[in-house]
C-alpha atoms as a PDB file:
ATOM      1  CA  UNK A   1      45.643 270.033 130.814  1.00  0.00           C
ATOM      2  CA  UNK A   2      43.795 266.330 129.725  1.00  0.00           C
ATOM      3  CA  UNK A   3      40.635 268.098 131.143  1.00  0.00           C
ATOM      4  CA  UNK A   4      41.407 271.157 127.636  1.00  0.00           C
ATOM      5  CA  UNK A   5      42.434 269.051 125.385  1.00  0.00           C
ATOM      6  CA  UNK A   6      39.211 266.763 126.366  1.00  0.00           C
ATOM      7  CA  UNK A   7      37.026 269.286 126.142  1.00  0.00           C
ATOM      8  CA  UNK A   8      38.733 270.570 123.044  1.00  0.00           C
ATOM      9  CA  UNK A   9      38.126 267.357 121.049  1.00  0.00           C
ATOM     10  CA  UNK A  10      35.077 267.139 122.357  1.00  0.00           C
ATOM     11  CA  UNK A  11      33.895 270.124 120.223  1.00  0.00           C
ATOM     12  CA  UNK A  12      36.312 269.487 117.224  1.00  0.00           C
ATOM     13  CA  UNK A  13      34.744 265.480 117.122  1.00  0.00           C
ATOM     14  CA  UNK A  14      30.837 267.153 117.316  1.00  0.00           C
ATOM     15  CA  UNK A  15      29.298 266.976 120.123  1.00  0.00           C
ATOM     16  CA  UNK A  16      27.226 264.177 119.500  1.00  0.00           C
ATOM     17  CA  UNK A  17      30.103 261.895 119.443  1.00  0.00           C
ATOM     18  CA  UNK A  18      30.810 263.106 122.730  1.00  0.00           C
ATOM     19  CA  UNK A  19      27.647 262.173 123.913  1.00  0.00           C
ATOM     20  CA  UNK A  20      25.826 258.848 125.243  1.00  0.00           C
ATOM     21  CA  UNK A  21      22.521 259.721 123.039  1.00  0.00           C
ATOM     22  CA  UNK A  22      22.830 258.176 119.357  1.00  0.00           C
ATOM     23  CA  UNK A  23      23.019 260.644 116.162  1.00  0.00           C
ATOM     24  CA  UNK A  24      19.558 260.200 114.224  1.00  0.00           C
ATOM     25  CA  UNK A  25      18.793 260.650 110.734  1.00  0.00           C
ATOM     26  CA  UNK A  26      18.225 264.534 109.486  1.00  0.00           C
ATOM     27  CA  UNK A  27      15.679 263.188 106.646  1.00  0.00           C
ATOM     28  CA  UNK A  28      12.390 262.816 108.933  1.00  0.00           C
ATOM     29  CA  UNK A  29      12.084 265.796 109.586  1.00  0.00           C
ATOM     30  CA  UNK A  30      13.314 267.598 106.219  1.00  0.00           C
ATOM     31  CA  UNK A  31      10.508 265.645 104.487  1.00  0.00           C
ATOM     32  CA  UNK A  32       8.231 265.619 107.334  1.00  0.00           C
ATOM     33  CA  UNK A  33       8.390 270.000 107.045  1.00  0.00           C
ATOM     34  CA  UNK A  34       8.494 269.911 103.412  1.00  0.00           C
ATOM     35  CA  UNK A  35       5.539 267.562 103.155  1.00  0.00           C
ATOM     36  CA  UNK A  36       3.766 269.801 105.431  1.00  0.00           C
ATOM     37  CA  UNK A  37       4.427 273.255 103.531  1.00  0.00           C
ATOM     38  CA  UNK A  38       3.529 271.099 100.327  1.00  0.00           C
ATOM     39  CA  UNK A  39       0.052 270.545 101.646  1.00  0.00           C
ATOM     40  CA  UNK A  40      -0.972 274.140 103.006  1.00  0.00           C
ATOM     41  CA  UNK A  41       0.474 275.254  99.298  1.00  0.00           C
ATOM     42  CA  UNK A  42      -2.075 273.524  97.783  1.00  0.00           C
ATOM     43  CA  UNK A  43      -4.880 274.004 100.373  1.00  0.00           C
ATOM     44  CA  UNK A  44      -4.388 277.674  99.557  1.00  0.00           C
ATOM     45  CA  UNK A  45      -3.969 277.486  95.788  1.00  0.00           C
ATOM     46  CA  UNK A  46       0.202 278.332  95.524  1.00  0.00           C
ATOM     47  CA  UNK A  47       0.632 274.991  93.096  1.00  0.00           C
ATOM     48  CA  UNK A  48       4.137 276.535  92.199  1.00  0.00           C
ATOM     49  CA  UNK A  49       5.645 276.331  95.574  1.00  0.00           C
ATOM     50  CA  UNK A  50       3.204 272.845  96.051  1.00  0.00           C
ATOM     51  CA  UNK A  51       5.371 271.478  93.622  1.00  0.00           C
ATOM     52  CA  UNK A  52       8.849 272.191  94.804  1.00  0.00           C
ATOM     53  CA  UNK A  53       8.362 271.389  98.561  1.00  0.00           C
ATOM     54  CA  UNK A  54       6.542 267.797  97.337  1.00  0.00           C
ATOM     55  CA  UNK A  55       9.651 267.237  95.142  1.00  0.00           C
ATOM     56  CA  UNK A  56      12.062 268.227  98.111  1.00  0.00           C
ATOM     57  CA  UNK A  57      10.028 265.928 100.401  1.00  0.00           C
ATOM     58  CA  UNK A  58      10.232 263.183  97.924  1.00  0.00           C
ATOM     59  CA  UNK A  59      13.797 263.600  97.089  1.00  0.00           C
ATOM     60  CA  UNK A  60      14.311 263.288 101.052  1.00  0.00           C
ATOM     61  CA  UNK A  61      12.546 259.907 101.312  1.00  0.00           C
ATOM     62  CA  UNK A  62      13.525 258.601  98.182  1.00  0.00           C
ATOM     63  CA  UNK A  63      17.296 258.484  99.043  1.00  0.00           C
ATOM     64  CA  UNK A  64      16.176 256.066 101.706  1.00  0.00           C
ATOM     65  CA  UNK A  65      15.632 253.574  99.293  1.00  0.00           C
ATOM     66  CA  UNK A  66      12.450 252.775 100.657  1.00  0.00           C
ATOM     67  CA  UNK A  67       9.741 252.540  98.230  1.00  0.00           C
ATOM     68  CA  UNK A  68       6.915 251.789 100.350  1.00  0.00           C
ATOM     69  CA  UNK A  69       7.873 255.271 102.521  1.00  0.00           C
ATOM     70  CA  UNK A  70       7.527 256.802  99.164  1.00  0.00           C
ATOM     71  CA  UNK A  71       4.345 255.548  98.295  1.00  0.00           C
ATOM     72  CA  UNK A  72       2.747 256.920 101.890  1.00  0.00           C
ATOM     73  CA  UNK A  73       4.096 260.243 100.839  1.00  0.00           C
ATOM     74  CA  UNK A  74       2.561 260.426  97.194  1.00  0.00           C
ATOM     75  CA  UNK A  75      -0.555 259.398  99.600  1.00  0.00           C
ATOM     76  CA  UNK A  76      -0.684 262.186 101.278  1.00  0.00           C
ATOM     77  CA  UNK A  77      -0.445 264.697  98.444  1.00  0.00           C
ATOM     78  CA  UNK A  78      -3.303 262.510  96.895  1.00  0.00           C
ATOM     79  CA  UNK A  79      -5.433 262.863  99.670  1.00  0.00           C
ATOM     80  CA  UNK A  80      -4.544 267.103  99.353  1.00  0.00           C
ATOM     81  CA  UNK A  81      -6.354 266.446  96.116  1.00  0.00           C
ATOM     82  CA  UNK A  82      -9.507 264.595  96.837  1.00  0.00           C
ATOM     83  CA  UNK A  83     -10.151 267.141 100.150  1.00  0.00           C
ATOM     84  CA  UNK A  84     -10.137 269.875  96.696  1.00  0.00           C
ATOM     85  CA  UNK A  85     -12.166 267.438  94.627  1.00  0.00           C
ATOM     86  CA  UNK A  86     -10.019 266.999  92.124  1.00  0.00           C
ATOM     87  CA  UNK A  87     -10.921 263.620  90.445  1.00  0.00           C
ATOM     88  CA  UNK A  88      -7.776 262.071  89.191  1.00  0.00           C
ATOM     89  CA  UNK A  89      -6.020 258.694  89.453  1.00  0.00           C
ATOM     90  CA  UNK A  90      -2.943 258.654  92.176  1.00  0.00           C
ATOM     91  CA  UNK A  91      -0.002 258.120  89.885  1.00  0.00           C
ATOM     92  CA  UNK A  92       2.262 258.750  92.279  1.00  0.00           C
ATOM     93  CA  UNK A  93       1.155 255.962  94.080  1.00  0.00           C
ATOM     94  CA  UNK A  94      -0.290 253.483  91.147  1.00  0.00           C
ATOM     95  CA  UNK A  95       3.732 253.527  90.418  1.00  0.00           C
ATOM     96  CA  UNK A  96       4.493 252.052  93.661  1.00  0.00           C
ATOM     97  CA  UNK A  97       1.773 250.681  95.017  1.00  0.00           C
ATOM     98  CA  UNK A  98       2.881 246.676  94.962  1.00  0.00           C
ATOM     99  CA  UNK A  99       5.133 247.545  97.279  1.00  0.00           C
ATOM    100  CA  UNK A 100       2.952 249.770  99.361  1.00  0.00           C
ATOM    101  CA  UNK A 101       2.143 248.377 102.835  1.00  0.00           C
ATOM    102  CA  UNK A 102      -1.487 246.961 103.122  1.00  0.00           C
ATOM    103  CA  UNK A 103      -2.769 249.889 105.265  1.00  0.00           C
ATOM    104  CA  UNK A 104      -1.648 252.227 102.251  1.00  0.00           C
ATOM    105  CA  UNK A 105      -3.421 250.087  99.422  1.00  0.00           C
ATOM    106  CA  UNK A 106      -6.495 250.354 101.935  1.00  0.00           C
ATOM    107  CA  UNK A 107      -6.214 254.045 102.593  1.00  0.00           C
ATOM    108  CA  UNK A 108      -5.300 254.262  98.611  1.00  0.00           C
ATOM    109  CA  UNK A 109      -8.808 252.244  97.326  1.00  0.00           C
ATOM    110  CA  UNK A 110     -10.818 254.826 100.490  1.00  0.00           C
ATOM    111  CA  UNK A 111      -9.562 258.008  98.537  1.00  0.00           C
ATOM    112  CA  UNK A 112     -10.449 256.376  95.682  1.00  0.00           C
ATOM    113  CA  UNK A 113     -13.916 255.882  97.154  1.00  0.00           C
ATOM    114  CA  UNK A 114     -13.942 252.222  96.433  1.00  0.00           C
ATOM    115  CA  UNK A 115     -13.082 250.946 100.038  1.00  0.00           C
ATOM    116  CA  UNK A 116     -13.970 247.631 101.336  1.00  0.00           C
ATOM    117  CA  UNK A 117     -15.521 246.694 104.417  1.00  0.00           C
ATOM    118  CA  UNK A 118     -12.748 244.555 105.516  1.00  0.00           C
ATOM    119  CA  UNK A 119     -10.224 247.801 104.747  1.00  0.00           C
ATOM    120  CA  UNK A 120     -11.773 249.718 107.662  1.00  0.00           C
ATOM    121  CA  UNK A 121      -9.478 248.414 110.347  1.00  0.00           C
ATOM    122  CA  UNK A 122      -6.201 249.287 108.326  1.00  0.00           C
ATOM    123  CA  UNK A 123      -7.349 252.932 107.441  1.00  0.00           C
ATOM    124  CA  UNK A 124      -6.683 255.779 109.663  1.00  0.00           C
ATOM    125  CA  UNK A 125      -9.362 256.061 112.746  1.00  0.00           C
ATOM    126  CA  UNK A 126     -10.819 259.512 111.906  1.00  0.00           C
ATOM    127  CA  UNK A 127     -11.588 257.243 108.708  1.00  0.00           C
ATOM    128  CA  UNK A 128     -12.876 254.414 109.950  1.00  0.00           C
ATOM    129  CA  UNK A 129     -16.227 255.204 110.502  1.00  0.00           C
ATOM    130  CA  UNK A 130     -17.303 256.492 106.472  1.00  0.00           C
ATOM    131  CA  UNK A 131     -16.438 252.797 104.994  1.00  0.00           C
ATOM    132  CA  UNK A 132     -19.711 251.527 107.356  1.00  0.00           C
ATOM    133  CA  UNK A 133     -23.113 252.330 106.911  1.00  0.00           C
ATOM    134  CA  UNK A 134     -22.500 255.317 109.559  1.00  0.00           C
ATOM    135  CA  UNK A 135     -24.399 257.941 108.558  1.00  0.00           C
ATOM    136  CA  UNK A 136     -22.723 260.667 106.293  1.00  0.00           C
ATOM    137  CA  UNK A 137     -23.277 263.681 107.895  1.00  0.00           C
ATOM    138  CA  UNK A 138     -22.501 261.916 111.620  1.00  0.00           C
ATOM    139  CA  UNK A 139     -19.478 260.342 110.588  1.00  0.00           C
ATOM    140  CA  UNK A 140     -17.902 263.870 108.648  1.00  0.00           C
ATOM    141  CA  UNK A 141     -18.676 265.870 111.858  1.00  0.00           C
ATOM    142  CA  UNK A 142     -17.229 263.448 114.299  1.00  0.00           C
ATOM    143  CA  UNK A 143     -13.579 263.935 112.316  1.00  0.00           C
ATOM    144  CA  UNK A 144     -12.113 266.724 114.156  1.00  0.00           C
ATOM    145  CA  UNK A 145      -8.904 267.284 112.089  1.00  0.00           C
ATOM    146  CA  UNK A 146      -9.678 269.813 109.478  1.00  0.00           C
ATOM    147  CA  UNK A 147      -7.521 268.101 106.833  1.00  0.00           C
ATOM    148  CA  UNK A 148      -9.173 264.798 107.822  1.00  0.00           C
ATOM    149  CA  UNK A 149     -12.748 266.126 107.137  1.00  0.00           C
ATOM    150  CA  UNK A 150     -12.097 267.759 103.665  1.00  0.00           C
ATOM    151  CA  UNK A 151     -10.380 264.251 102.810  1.00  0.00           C
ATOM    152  CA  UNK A 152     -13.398 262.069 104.212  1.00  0.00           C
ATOM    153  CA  UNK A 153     -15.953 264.668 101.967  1.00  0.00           C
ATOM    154  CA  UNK A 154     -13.816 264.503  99.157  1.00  0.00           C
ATOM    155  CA  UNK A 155     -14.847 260.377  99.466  1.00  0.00           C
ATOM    156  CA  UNK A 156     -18.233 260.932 100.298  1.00  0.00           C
ATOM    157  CA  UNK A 157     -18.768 263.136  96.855  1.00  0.00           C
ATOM    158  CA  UNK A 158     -16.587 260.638  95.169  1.00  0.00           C
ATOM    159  CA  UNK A 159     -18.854 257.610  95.728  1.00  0.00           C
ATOM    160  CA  UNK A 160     -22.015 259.683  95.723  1.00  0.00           C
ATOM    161  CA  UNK A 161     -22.817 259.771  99.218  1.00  0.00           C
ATOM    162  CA  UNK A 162     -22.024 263.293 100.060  1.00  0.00           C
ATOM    163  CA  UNK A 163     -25.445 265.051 101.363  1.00  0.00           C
ATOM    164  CA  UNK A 164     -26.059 268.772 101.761  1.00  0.00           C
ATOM    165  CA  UNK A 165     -24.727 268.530 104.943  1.00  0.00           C
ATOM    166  CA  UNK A 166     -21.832 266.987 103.772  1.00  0.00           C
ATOM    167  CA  UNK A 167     -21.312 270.112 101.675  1.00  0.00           C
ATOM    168  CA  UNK A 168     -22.203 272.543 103.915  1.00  0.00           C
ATOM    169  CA  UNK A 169     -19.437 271.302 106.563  1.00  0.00           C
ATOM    170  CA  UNK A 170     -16.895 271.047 104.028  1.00  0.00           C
ATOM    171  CA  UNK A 171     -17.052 274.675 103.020  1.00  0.00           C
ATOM    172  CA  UNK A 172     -17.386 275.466 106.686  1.00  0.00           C
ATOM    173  CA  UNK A 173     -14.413 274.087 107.147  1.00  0.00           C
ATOM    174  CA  UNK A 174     -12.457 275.035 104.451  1.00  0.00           C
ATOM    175  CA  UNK A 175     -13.773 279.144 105.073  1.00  0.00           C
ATOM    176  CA  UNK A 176     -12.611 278.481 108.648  1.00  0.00           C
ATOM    177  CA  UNK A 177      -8.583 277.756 107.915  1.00  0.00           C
ATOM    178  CA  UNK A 178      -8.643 279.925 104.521  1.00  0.00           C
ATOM    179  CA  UNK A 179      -8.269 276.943 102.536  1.00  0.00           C
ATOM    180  CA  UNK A 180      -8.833 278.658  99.171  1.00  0.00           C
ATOM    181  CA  UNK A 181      -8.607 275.612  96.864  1.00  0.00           C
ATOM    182  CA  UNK A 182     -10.850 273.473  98.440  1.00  0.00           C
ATOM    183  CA  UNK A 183     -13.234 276.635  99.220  1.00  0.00           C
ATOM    184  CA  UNK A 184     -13.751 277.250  96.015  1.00  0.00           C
ATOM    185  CA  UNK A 185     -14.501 273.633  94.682  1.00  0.00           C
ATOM    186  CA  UNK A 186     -17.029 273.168  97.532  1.00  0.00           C
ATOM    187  CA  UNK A 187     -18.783 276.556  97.097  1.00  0.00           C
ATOM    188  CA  UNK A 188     -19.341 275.451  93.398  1.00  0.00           C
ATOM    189  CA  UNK A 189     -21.045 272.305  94.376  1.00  0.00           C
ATOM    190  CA  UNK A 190     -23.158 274.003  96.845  1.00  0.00           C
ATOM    191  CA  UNK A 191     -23.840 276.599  94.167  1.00  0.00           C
ATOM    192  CA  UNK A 192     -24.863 273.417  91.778  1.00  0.00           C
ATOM    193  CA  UNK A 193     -27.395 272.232  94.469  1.00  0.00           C
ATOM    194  CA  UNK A 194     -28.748 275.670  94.853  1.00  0.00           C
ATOM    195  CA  UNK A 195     -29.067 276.216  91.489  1.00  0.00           C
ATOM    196  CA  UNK A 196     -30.761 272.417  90.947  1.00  0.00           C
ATOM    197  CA  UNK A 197     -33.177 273.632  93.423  1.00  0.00           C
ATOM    198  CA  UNK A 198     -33.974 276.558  91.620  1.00  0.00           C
ATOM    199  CA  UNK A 199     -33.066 278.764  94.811  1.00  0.00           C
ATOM    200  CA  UNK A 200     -31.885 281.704  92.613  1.00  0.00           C
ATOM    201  CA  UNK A 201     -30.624 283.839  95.686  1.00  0.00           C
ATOM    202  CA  UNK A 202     -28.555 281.242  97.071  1.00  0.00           C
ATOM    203  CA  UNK A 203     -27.639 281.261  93.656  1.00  0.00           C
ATOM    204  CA  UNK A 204     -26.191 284.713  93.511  1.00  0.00           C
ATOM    205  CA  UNK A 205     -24.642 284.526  97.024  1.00  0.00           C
ATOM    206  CA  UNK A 206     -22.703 281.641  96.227  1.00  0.00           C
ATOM    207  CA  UNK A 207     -21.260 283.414  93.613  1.00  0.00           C
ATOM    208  CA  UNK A 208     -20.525 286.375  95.414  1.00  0.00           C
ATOM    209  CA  UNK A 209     -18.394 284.240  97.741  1.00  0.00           C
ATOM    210  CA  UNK A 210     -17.090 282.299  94.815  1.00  0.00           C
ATOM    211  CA  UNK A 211     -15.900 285.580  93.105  1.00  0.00           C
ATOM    212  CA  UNK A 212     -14.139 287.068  96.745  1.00  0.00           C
ATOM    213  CA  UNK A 213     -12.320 283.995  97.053  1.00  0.00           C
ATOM    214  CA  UNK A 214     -11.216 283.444  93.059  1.00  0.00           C
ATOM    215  CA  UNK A 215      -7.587 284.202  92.557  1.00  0.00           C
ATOM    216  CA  UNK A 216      -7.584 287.400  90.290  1.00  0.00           C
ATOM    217  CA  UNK A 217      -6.464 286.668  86.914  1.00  0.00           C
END
């Protein structure tokens, strides 16, 4: 009979209390998954669900009351944007950012293409590499994350170093996980080279593959 009425409270209690590993927090993940569905949203050009996963990921860290886990999240969503080229200050962040951690005011100043040499050890190591004198091209095709390599050729066009290979990986890239947003911004600066070179049938291409991958309006 103790053995029922054991078990019984057992399951009435939840089982974790019943057990010898500790509850954990249900907020990690929420954001982590809403973060994550925010950033293929954008990558593929939904901004309407973009912005209700980023506010459900925010509203998950924010009742933390952590700022600095806040400001790494408006980070991310930043660094969505530069991989797209969109030039554009980080509010989200700028808000926050005194009491960001020093590897996210170094990772901050890199997407805004004005990293320091001394910042290089606090960004992330697919990162590392672009804030040296590495060469462009080298350094983008050594980053084997996808995400990571539209982010570190969104800096290289910010601060005028990205090359026509640069370019060309980035809408390699971008074609290769149907990353519409970024696609498109990346086959209009490869369209502006063509056309600067006066190579009228990469010209027309281009825009062929810009007008398949447009969003009909």
């Amino acid at each position: 009979m103790n053995k029922r009425i054991s078990a019984i409270a057992c399951s009435l209690l939840v089982l974790a209390a019943c057990s010898s590993k500790p509850p954990t927090p249900n907020w990690p993940a929420e954001a982590r998954g809403s973060s994550e569905r925010a950033t293929e949203a954008w990558l593929s050009g939904n901004s309407r669900v973009e912005v209700a996963e980023f506010n459900r990921a925010r509203a998950e860290v924010a009742r933390t009351g952590q700022v600095a886990l806040v400001a790494r999240l408006e980070l991310v969503r930043c660094a969505s944007r530069v991989a797209s080229l969109v030039v554009e200050p980080c509010a989200g962040f700028d808000a926050l950012a005194q009491d960001a951690a020093p590897a996210e005011q170094a990772y901050a100043r890199y997407l805004a293409g004005a990293a320091q040499a001394t910042d290089a050890a606090l960004l992330p190591e697919a990162h590392r590499a672009l804030v040296s004198d590495t060469t462009p091209d080298v350094a983008l095709a050594s980053i084997k994350d996808p995400l990571s390599r539209l982010v570190a050729a969104g800096v290289l066009f910010r601060s005028g170093r990205a090359t026509p290979g640069v370019v060309a990986l980035a809408v390699e890239t971008a074609s290769a996980w149907g990353w519409r947003r970024p696609l498109l911004a990346w086959l209009q600066v490869q369209q502006q080279g063509a056309r600067a070179a006066g190579d009228a049938e990469a010209v027309a291409r281009l825009q062929r593959r810009i007008d398949l991958v447009a969003p009909a309006r």
